[in-house]
PDB file of N, CA and C in Angstrom:
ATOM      1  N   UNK A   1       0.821  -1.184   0.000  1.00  0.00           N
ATOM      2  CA  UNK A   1       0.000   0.000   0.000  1.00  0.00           C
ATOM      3  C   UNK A   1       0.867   1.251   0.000  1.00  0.00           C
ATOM      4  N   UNK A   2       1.991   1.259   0.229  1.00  0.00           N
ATOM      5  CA  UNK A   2       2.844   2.637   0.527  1.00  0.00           C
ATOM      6  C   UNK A   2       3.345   2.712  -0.717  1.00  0.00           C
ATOM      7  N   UNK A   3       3.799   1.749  -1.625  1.00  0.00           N
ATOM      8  CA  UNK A   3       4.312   2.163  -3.047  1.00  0.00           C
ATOM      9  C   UNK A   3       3.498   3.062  -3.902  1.00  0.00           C
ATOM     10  N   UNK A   4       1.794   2.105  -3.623  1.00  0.00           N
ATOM     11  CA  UNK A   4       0.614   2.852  -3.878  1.00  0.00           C
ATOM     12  C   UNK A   4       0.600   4.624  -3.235  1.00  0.00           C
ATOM     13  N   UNK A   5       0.606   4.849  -2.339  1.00  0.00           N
ATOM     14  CA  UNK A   5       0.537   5.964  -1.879  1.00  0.00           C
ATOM     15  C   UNK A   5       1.465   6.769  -2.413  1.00  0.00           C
ATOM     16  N   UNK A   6       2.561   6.241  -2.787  1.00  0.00           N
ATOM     17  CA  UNK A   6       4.103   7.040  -3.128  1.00  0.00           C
ATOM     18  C   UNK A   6       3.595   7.157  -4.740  1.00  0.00           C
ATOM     19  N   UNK A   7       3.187   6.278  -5.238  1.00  0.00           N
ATOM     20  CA  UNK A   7       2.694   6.770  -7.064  1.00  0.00           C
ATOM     21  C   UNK A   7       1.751   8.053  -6.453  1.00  0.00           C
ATOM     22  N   UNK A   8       0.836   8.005  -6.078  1.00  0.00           N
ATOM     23  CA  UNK A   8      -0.339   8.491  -6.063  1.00  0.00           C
ATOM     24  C   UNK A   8       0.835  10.453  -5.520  1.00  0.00           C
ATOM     25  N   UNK A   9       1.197  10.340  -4.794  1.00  0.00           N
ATOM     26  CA  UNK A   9       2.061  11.910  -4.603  1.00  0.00           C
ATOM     27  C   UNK A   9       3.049  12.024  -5.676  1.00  0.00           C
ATOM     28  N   UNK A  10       3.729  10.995  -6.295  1.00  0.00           N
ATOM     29  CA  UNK A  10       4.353  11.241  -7.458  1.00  0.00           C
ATOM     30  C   UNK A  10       3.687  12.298  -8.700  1.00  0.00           C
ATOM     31  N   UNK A  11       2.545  11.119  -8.794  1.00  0.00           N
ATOM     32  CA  UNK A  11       2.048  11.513 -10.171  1.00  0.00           C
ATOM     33  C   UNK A  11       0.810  12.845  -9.881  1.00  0.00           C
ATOM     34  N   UNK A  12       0.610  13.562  -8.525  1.00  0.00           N
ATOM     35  CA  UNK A  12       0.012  14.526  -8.593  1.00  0.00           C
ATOM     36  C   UNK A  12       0.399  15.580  -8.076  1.00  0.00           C
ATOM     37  N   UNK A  13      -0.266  17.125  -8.231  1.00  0.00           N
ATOM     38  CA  UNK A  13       0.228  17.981  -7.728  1.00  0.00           C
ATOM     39  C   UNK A  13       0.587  18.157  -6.138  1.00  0.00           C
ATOM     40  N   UNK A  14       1.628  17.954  -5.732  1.00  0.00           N
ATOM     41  CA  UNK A  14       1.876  18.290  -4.080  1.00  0.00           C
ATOM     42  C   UNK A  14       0.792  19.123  -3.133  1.00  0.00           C
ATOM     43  N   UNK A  15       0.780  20.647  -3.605  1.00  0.00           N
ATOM     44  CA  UNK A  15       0.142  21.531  -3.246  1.00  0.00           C
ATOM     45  C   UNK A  15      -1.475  20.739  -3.396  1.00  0.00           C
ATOM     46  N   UNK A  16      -2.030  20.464  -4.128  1.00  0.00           N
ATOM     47  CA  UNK A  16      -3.235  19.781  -4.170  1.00  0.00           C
ATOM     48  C   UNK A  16      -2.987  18.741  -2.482  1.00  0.00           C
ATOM     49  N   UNK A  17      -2.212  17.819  -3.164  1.00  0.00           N
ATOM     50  CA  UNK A  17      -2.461  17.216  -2.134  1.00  0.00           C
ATOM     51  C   UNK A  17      -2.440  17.743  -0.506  1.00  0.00           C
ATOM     52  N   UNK A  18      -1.646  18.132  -0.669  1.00  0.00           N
ATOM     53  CA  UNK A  18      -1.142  18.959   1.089  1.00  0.00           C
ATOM     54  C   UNK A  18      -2.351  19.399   1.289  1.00  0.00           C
ATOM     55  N   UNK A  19      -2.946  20.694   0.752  1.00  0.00           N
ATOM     56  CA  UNK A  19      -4.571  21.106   0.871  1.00  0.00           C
ATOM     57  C   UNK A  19      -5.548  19.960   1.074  1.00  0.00           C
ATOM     58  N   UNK A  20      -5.541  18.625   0.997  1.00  0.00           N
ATOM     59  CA  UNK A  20      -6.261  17.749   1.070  1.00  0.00           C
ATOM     60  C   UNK A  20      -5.740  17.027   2.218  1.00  0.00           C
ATOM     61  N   UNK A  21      -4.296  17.685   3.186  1.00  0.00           N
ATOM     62  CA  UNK A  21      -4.087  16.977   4.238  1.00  0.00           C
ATOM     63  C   UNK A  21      -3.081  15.822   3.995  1.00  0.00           C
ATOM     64  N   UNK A  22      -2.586  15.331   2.856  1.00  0.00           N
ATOM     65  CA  UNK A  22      -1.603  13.793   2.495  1.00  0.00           C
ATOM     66  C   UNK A  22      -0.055  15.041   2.134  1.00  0.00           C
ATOM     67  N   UNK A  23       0.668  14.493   2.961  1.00  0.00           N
ATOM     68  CA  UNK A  23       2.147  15.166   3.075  1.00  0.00           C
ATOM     69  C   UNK A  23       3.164  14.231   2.861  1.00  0.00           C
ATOM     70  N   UNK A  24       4.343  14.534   2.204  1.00  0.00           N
ATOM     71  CA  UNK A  24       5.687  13.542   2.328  1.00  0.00           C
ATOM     72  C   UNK A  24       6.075  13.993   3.279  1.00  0.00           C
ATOM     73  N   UNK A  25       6.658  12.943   4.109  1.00  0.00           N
ATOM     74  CA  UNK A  25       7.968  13.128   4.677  1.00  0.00           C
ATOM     75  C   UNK A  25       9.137  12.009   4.898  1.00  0.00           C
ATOM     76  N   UNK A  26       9.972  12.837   5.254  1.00  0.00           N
ATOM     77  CA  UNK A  26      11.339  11.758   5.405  1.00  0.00           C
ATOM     78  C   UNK A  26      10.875  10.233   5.714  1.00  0.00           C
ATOM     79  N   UNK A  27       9.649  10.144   6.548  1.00  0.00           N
ATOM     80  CA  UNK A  27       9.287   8.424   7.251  1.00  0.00           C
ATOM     81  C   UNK A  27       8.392   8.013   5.992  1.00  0.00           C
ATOM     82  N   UNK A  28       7.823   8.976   4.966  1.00  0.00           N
ATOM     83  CA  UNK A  28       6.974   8.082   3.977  1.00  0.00           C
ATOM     84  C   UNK A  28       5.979   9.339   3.753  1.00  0.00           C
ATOM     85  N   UNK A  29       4.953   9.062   4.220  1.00  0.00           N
ATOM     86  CA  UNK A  29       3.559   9.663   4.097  1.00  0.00           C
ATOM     87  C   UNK A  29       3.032  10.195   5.276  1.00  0.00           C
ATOM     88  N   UNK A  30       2.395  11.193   5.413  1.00  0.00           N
ATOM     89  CA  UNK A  30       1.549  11.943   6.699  1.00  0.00           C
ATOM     90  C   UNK A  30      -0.106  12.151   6.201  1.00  0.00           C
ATOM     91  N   UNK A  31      -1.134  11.626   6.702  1.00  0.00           N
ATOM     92  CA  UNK A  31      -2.570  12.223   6.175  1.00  0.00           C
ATOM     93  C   UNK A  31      -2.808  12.542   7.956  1.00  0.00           C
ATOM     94  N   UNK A  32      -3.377  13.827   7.725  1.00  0.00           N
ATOM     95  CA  UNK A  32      -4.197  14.847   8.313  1.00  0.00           C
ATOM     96  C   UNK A  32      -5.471  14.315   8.055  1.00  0.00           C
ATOM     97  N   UNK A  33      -6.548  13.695   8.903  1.00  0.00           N
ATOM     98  CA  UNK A  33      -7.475  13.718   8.754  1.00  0.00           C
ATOM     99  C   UNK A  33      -8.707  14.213   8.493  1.00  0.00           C
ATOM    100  N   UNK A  34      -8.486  15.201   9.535  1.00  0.00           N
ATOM    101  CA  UNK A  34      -9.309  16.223   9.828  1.00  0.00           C
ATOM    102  C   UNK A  34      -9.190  16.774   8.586  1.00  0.00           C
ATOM    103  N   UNK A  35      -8.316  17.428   8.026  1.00  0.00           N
ATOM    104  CA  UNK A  35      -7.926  18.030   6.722  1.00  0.00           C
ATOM    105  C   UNK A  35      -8.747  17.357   5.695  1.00  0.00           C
ATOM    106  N   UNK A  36      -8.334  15.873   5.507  1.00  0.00           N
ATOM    107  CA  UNK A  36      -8.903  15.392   3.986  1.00  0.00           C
ATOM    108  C   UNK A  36     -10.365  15.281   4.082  1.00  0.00           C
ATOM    109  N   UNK A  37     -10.740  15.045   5.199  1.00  0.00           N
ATOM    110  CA  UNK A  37     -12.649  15.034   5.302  1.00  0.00           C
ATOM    111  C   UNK A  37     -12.855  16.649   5.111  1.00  0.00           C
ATOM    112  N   UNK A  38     -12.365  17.320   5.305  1.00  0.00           N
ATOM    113  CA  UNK A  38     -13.078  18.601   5.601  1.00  0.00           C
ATOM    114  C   UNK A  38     -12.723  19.042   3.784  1.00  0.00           C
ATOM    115  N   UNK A  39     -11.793  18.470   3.059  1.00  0.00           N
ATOM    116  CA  UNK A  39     -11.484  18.974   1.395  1.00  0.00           C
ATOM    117  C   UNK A  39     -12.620  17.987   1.054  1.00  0.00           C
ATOM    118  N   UNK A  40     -13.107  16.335   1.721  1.00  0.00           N
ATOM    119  CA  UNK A  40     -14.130  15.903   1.028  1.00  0.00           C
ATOM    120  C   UNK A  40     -15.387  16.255   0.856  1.00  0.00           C
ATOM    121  N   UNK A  41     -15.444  16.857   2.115  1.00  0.00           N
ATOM    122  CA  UNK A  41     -17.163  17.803   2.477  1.00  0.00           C
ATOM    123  C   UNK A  41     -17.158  19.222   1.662  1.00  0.00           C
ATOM    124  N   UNK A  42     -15.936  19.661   1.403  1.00  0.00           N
ATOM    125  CA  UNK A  42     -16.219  21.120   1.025  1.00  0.00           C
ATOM    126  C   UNK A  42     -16.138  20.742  -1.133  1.00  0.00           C
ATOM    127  N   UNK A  43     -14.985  19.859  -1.423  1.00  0.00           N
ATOM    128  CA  UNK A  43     -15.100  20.124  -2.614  1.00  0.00           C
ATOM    129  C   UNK A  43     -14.775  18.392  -2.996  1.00  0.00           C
ATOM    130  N   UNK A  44     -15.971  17.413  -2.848  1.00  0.00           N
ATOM    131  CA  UNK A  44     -15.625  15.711  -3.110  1.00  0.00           C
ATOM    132  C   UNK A  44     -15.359  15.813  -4.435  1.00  0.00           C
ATOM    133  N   UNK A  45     -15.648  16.487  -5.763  1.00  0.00           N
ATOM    134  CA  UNK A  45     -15.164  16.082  -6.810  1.00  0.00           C
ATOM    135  C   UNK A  45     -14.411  16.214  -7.396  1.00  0.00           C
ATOM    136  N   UNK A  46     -13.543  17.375  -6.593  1.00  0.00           N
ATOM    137  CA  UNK A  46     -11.787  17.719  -6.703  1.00  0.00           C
ATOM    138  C   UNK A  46     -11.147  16.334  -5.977  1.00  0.00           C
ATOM    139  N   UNK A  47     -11.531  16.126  -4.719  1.00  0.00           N
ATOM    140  CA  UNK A  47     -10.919  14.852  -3.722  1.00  0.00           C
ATOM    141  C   UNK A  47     -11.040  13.925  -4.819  1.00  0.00           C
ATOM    142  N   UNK A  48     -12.093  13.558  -5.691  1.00  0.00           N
ATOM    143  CA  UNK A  48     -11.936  11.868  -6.390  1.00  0.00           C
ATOM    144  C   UNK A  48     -11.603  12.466  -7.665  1.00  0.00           C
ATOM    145  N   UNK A  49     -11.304  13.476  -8.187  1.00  0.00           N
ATOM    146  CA  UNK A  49     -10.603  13.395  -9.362  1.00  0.00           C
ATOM    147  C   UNK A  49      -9.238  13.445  -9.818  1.00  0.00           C
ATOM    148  N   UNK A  50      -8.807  13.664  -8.689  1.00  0.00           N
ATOM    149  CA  UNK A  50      -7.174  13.428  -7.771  1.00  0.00           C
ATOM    150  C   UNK A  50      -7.051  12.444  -7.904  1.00  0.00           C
ATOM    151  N   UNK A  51      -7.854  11.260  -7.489  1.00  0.00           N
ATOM    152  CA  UNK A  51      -7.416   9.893  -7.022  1.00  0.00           C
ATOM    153  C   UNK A  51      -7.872   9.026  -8.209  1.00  0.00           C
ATOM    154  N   UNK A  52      -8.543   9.661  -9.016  1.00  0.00           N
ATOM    155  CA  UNK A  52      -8.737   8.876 -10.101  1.00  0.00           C
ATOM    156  C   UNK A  52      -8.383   9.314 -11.704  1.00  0.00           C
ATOM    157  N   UNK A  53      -7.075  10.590 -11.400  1.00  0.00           N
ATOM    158  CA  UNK A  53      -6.641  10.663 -12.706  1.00  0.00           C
ATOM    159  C   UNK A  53      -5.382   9.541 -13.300  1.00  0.00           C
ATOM    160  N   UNK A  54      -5.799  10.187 -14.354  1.00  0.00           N
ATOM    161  CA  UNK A  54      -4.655   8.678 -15.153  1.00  0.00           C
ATOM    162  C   UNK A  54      -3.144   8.917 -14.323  1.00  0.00           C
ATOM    163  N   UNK A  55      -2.572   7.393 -13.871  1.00  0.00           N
ATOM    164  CA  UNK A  55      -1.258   7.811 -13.804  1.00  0.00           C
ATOM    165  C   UNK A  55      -1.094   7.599 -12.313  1.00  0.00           C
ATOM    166  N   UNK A  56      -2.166   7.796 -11.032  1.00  0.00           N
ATOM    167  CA  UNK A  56      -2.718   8.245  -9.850  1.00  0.00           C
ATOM    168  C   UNK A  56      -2.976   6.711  -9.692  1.00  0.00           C
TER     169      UNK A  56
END
């Protein structure tokens, strides 16, 4: 699942993601919870079109 996660910040914009709460760091990956529910409640079809563009 972490290779998965590591494509998925590869192949998209950082800044997107960070605003959605999912961060690199030195140990791998950081998700903010609070953060990514609150980008799913305010804008869900930015959140799944992130996760479901080609490449992602």
């Amino acid at each position: 699942m972490h290779a998965e996660a590591g494509q998925v910040i590869d192949g998209a914009d950082a800044k997107a993601l960070a605003q959605m709460g999912i961060t690199r760091t030195n140990d791998g990956l950081t998700l903010n919870v609070a953060t990514l529910n609150a980008a799913i409640a305010a804008t869900p079809d930015k959140v799944a079109q992130l996760f479901s563009a080609p490449g992602t």
